[in-house]
Protein backbone atom coordinates (compact mmCIF):
# COMPACT_ATOMS: atom_id res chain seq x y z
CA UNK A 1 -20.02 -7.00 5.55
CA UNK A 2 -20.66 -5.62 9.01
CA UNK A 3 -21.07 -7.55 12.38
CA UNK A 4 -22.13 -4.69 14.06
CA UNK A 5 -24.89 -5.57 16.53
CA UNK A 6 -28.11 -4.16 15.12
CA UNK A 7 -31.05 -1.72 17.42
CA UNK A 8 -33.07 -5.10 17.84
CA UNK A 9 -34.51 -6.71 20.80
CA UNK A 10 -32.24 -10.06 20.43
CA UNK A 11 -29.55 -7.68 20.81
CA UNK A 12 -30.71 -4.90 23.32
CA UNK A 13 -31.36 -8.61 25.47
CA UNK A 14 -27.81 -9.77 24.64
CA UNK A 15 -25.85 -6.92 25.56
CA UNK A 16 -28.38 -4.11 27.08
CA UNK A 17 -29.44 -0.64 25.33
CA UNK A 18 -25.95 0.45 24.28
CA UNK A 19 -26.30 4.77 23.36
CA UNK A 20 -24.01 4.78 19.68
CA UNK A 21 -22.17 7.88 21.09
CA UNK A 22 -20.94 5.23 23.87
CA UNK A 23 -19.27 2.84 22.16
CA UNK A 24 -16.09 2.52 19.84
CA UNK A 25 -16.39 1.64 16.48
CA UNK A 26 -13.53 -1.04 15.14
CA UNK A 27 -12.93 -1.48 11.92
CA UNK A 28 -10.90 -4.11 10.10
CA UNK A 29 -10.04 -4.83 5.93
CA UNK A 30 -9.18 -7.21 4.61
CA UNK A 31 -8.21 -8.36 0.58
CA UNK A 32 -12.05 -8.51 0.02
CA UNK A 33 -13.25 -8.50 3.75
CA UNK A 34 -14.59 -5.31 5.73
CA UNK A 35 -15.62 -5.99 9.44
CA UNK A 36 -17.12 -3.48 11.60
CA UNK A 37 -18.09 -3.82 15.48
CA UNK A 38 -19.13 -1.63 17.85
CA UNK A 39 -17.16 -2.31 21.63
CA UNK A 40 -18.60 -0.88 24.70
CA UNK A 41 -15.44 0.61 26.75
CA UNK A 42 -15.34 -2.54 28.63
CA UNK A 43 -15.03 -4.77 26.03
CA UNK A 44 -12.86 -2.47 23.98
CA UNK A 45 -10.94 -3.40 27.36
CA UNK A 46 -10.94 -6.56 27.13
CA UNK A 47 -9.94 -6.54 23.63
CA UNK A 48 -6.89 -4.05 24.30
CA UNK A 49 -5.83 -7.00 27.14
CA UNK A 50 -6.30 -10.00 24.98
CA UNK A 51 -4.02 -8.14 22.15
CA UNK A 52 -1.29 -7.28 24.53
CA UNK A 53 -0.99 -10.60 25.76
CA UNK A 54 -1.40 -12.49 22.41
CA UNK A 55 1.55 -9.94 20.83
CA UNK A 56 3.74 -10.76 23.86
CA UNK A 57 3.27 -14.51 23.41
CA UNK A 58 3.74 -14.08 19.35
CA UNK A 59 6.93 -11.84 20.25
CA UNK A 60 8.65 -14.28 22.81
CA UNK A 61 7.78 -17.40 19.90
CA UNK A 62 9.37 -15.10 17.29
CA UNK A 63 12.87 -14.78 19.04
CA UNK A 64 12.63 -18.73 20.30
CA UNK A 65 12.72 -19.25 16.62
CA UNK A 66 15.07 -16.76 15.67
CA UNK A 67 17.53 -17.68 18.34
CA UNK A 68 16.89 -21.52 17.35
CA UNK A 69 17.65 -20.77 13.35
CA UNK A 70 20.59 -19.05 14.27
CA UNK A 71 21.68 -21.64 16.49
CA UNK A 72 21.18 -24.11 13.41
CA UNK A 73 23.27 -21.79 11.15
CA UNK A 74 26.37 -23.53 12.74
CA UNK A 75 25.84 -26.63 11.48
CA UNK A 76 24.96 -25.72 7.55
């Protein structure tokens, strides 16, 4: 399964005449699930930000629960 925008005009009007040699190609698998999209620079950008700042979050929950579970091993 792809979600790769396609060379047609609902998508040359979405997101302009994008060249195929400008763009990044990102791939993800899953179990039974293959995704392609192509990212201009800028929103390969944008993705890049939105991944840092959703692993810091996930990080900073991760030791808040780690510090709370060991803080709960005291009473067991």
């Amino acid at each position: 399964m792809g979600i790769d925008d396609g060379d047609d005009e609902v998508s040359e009007e979405r997101r302009g005449s994008i060249h195929i040699y400008s763009t990044i190609e990102v791939t993800i698998c899953g179990e039974d699930v293959l995704a392609v999209q192509r990212l201009t620079p800028e929103e390969a950008r944008e993705v890049a930000f939105l991944l840092m700042k959703y692993a810091e979050i996930s990080e900073d929950v991760g030791e808040s629960v780690e510090a709370d579970l060991n803080e709960m091993e005291k009473f067991a």
